[in-house]
N, C-alpha and C. Protein backbone atom coordinates (compact mmCIF):
# COMPACT_ATOMS: atom_id res chain seq x y z
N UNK A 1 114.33 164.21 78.31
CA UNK A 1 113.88 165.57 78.51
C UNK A 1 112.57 165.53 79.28
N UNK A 2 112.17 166.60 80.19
CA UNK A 2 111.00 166.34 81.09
C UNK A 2 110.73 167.41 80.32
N UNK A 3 108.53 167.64 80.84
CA UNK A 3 108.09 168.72 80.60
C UNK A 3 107.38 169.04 81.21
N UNK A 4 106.23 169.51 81.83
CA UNK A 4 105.74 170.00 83.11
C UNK A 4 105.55 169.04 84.05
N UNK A 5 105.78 169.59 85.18
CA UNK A 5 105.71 169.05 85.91
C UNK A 5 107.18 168.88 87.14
N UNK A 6 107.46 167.59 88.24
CA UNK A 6 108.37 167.65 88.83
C UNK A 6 109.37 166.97 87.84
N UNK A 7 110.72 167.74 88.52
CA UNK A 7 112.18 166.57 87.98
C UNK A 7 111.97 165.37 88.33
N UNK A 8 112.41 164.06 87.27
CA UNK A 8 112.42 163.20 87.82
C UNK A 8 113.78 162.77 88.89
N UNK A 9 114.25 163.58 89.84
CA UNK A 9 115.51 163.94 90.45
C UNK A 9 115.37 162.84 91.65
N UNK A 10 116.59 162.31 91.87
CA UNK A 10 116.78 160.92 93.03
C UNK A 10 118.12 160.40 92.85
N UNK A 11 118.25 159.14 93.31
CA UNK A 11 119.69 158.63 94.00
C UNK A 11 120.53 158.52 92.01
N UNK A 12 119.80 158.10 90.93
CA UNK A 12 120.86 158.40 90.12
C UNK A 12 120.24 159.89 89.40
N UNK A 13 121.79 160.20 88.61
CA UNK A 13 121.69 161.40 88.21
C UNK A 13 121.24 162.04 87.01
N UNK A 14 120.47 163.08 87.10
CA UNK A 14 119.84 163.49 85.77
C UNK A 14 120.34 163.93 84.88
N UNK A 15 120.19 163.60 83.82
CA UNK A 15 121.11 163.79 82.57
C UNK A 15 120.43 164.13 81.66
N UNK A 16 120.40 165.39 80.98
CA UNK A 16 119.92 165.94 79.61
C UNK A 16 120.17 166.03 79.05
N UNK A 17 119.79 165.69 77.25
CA UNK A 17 120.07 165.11 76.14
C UNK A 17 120.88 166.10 75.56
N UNK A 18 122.30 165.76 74.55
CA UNK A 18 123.17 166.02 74.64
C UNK A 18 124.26 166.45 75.23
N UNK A 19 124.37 165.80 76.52
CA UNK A 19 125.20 165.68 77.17
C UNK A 19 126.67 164.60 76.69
N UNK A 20 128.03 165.26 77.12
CA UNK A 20 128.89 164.86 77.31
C UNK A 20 129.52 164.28 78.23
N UNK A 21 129.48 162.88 78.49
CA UNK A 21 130.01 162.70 80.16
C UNK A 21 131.14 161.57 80.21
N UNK A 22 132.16 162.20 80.31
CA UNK A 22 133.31 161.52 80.43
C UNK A 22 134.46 160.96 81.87
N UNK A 23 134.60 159.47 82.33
CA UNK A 23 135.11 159.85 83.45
C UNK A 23 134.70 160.58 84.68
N UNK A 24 133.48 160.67 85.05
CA UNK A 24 132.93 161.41 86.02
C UNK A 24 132.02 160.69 86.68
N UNK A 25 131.92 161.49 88.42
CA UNK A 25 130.96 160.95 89.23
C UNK A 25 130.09 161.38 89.74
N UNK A 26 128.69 161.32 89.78
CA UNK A 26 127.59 162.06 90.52
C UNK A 26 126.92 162.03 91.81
N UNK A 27 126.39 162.24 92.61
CA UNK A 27 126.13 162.59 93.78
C UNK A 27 124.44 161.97 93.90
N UNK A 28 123.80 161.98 94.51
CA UNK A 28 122.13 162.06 94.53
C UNK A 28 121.90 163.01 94.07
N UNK A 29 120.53 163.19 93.77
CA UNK A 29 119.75 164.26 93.20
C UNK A 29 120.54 165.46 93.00
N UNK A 30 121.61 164.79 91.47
CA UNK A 30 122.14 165.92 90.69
C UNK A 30 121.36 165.64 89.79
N UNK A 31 122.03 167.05 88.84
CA UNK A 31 121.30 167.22 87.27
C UNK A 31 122.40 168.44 86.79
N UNK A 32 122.57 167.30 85.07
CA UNK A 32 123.53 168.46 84.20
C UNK A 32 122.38 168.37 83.00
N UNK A 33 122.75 169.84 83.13
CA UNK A 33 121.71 170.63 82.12
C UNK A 33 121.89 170.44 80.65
N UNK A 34 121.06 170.58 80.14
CA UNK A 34 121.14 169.88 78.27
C UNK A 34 122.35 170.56 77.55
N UNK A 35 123.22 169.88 76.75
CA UNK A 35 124.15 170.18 76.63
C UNK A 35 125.62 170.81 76.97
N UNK A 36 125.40 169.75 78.10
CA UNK A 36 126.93 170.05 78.97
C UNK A 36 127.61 169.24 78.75
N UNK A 37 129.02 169.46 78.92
CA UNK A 37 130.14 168.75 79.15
C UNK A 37 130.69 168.55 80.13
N UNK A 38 130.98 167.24 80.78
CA UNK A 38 131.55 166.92 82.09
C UNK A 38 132.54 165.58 81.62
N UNK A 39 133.51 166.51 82.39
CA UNK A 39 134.63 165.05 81.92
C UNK A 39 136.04 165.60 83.61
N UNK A 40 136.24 164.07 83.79
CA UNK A 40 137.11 163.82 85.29
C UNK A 40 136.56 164.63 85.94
N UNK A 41 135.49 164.53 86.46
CA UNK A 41 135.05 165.69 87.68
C UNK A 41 134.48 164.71 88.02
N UNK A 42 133.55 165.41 89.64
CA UNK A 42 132.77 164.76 90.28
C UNK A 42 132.30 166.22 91.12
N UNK A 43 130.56 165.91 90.94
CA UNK A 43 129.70 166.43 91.07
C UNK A 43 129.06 165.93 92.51
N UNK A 44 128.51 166.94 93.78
CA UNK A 44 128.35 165.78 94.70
C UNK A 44 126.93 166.39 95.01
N UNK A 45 126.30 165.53 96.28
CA UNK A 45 125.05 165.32 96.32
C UNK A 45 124.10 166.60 96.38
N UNK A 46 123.07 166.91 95.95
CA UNK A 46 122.24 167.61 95.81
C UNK A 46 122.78 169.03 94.63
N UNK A 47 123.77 168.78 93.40
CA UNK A 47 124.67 170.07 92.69
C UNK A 47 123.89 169.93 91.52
N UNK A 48 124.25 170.55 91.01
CA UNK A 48 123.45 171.16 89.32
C UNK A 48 124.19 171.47 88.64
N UNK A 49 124.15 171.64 87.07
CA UNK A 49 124.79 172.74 86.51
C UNK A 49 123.38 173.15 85.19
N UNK A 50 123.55 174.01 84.99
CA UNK A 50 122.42 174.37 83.70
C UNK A 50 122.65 173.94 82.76
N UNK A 51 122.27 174.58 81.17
CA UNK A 51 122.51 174.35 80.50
C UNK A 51 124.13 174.57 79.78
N UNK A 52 124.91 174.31 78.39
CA UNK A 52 125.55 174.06 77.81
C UNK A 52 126.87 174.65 79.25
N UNK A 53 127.24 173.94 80.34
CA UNK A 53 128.34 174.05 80.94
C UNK A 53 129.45 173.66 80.53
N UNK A 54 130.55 173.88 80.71
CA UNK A 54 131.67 172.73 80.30
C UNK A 54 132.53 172.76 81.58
N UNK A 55 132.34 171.61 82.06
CA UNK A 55 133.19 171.28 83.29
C UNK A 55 134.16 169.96 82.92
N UNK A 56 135.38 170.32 83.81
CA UNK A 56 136.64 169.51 83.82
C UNK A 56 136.93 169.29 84.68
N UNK A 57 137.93 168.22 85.24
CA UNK A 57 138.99 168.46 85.93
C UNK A 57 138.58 168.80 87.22
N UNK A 58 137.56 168.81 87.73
CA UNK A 58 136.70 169.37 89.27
C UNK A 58 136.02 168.68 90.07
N UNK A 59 136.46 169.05 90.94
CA UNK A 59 135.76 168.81 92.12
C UNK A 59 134.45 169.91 92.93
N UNK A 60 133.56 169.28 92.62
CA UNK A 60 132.51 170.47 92.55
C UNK A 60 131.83 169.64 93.90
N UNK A 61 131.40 170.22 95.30
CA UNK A 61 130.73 169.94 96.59
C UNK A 61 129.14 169.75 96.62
N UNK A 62 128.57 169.35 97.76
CA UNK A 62 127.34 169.39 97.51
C UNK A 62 126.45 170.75 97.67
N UNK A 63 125.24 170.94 97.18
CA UNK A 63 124.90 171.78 96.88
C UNK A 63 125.09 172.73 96.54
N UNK A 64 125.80 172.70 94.80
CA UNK A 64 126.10 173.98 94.44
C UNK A 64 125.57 174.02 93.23
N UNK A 65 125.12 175.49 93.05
CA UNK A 65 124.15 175.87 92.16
C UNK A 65 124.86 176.31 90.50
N UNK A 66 124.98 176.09 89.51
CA UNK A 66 126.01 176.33 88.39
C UNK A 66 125.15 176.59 87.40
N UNK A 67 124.85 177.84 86.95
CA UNK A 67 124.32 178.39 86.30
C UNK A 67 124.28 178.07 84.83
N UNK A 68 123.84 178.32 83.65
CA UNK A 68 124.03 178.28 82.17
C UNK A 68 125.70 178.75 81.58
N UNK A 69 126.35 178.04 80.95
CA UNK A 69 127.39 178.55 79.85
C UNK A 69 128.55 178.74 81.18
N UNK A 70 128.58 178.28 82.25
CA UNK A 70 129.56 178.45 83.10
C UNK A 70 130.78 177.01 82.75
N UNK A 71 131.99 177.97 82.93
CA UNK A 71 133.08 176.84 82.53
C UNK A 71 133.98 176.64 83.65
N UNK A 72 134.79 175.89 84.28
CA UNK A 72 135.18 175.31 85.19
C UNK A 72 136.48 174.84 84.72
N UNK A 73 137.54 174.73 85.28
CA UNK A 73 138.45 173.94 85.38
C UNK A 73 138.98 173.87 83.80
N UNK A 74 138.84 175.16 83.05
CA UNK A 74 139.18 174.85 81.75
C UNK A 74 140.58 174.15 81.56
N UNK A 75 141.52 173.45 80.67
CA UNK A 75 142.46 172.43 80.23
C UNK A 75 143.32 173.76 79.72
N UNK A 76 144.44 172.84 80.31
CA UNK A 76 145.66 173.33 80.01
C UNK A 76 146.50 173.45 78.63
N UNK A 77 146.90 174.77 77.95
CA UNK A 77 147.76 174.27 77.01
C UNK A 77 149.81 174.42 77.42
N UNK A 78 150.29 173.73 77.00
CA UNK A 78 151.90 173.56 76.98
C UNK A 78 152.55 175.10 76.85
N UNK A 79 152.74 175.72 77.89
CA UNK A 79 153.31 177.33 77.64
C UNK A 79 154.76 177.43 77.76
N UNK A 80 155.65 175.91 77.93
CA UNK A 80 157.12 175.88 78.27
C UNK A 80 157.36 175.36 76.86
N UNK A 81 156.71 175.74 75.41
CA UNK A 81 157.13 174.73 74.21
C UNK A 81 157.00 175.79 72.96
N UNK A 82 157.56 175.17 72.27
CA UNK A 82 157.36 176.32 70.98
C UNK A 82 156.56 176.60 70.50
N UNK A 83 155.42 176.23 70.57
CA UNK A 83 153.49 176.36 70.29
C UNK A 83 153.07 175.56 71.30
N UNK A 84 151.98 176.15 71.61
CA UNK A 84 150.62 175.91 72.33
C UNK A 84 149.65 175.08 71.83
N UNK A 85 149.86 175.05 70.32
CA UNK A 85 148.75 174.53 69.67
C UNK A 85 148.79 172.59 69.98
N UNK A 86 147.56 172.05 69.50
CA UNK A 86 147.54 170.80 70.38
C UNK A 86 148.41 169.83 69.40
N UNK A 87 148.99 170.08 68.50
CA UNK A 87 149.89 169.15 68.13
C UNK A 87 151.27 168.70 68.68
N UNK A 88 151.34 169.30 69.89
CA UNK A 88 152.48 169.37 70.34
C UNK A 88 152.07 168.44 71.50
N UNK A 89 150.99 168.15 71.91
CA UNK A 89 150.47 167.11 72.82
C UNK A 89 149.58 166.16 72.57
N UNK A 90 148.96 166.12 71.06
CA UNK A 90 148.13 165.76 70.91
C UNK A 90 148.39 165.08 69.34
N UNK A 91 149.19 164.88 69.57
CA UNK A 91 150.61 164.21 67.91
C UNK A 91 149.43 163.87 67.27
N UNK A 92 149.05 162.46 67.65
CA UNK A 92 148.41 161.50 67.04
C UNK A 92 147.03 161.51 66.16
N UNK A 93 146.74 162.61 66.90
CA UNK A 93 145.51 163.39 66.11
C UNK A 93 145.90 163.96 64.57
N UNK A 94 147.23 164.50 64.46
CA UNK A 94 147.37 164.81 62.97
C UNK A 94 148.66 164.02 62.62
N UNK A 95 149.15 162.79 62.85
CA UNK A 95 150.05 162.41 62.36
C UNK A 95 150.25 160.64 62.89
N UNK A 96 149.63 159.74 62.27
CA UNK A 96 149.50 158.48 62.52
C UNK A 96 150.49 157.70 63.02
N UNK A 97 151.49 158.47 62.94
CA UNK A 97 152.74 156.82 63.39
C UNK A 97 153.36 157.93 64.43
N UNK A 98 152.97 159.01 65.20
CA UNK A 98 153.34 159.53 66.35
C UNK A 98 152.45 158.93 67.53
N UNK A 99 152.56 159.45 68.61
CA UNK A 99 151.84 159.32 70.13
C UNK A 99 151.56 160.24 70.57
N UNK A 100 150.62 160.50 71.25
CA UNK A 100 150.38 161.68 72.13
C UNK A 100 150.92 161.85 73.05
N UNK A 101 151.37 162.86 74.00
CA UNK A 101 152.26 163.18 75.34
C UNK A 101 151.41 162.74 76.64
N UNK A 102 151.52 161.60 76.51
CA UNK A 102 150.42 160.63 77.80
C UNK A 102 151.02 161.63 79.33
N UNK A 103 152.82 162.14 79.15
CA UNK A 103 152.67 162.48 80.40
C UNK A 103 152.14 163.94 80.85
N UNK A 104 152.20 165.21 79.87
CA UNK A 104 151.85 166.19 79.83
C UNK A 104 149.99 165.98 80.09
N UNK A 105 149.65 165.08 78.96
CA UNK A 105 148.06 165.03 79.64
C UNK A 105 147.49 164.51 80.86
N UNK A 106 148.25 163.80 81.33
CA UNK A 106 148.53 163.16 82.64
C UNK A 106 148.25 164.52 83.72
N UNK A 107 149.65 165.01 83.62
CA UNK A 107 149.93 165.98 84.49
C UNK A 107 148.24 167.37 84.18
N UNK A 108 148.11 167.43 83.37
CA UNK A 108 146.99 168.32 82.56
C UNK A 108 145.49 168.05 83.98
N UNK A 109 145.06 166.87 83.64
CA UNK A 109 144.11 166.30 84.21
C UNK A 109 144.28 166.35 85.57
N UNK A 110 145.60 166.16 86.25
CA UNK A 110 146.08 166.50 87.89
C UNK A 110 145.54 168.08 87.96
N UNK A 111 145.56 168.38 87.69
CA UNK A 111 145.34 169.68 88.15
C UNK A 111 143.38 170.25 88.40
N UNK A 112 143.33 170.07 89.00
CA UNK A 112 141.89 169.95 89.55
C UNK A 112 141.39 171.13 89.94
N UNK A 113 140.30 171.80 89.63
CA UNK A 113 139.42 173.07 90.45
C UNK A 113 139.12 172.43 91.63
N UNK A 114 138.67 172.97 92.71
CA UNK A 114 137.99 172.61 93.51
C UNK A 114 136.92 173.69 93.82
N UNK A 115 135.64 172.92 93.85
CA UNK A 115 134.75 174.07 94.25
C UNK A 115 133.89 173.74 95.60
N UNK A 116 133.55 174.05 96.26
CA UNK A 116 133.62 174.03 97.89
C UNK A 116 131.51 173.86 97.88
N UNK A 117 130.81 173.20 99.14
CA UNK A 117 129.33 173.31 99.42
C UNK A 117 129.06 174.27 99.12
N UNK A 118 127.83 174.38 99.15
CA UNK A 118 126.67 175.39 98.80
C UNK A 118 127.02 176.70 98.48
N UNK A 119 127.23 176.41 97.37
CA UNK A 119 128.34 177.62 96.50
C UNK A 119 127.21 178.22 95.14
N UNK A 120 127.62 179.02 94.95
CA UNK A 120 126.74 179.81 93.28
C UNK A 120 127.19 179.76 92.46
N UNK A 121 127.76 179.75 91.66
CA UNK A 121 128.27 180.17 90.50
C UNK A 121 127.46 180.74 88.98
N UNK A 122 127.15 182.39 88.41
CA UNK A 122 126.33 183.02 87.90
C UNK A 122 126.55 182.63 86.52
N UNK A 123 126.44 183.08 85.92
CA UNK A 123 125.74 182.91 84.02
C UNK A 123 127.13 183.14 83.21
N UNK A 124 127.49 182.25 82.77
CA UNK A 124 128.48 182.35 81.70
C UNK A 124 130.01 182.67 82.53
N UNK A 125 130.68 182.63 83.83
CA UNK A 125 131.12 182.39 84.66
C UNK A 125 132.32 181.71 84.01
């Protein structure tokens, strides 16, 4: 956490405490804001996001500005099945001698936002 003064912002990326970062790539002088989530994305040179974001699945360009509580690329649930709910892809979580649907999450994660240069994106978004 910094406190007055400049970011310590440069070739690796700034990261604030409680952050989630899964599978993802950063750019130069980025920064995800304290308590975000970033998982399979990639963030590129000079982008941001504020605080508690939750980004997925994206492709986010350089210089783009991403405000507080903005969500991105939210995850897919199964709408061709008899529930939605995540046991239907996500077995293994409530039932030990099942598997999870490696290809549904597969396919889940293909599916990518893309968000384009020097772009905005406002507050809770």
């Amino acid at each position: 956490m910094h406190g007055p003064g400049p970011k310590p912002l440069g070739k690796t990326p700034y990261i604030h405490n409680d952050c989630q970062i899964a599978e993802s790539l950063f750019g130069s002088f980025t920064e995800i804001g304290k308590g975000s989530r970033v998982l399979n994305s990639q963030l590129g040179d000079y982008s941001y996001c504020e605080r508690y974001c939750d980004i997925a699945n994206a492709q986010i360009g350089k210089f783009s500005n991403i405000a507080s509580f903005v969500r991105i690329g939210p995850t897919d649930h199964p709408m061709d099945r008899a529930s939605m709910h995540h046991f239907q892809y996500r077995s293994r979580d409530y039932w030990p001698d099942k598997t999870h649907d490696e290809a549904f999450l597969a396919y889940r994660a293909s599916r990518t936002t893309h968000v384009q240069h020097d772009t905005w994106i406002g507050h809770a978004a």
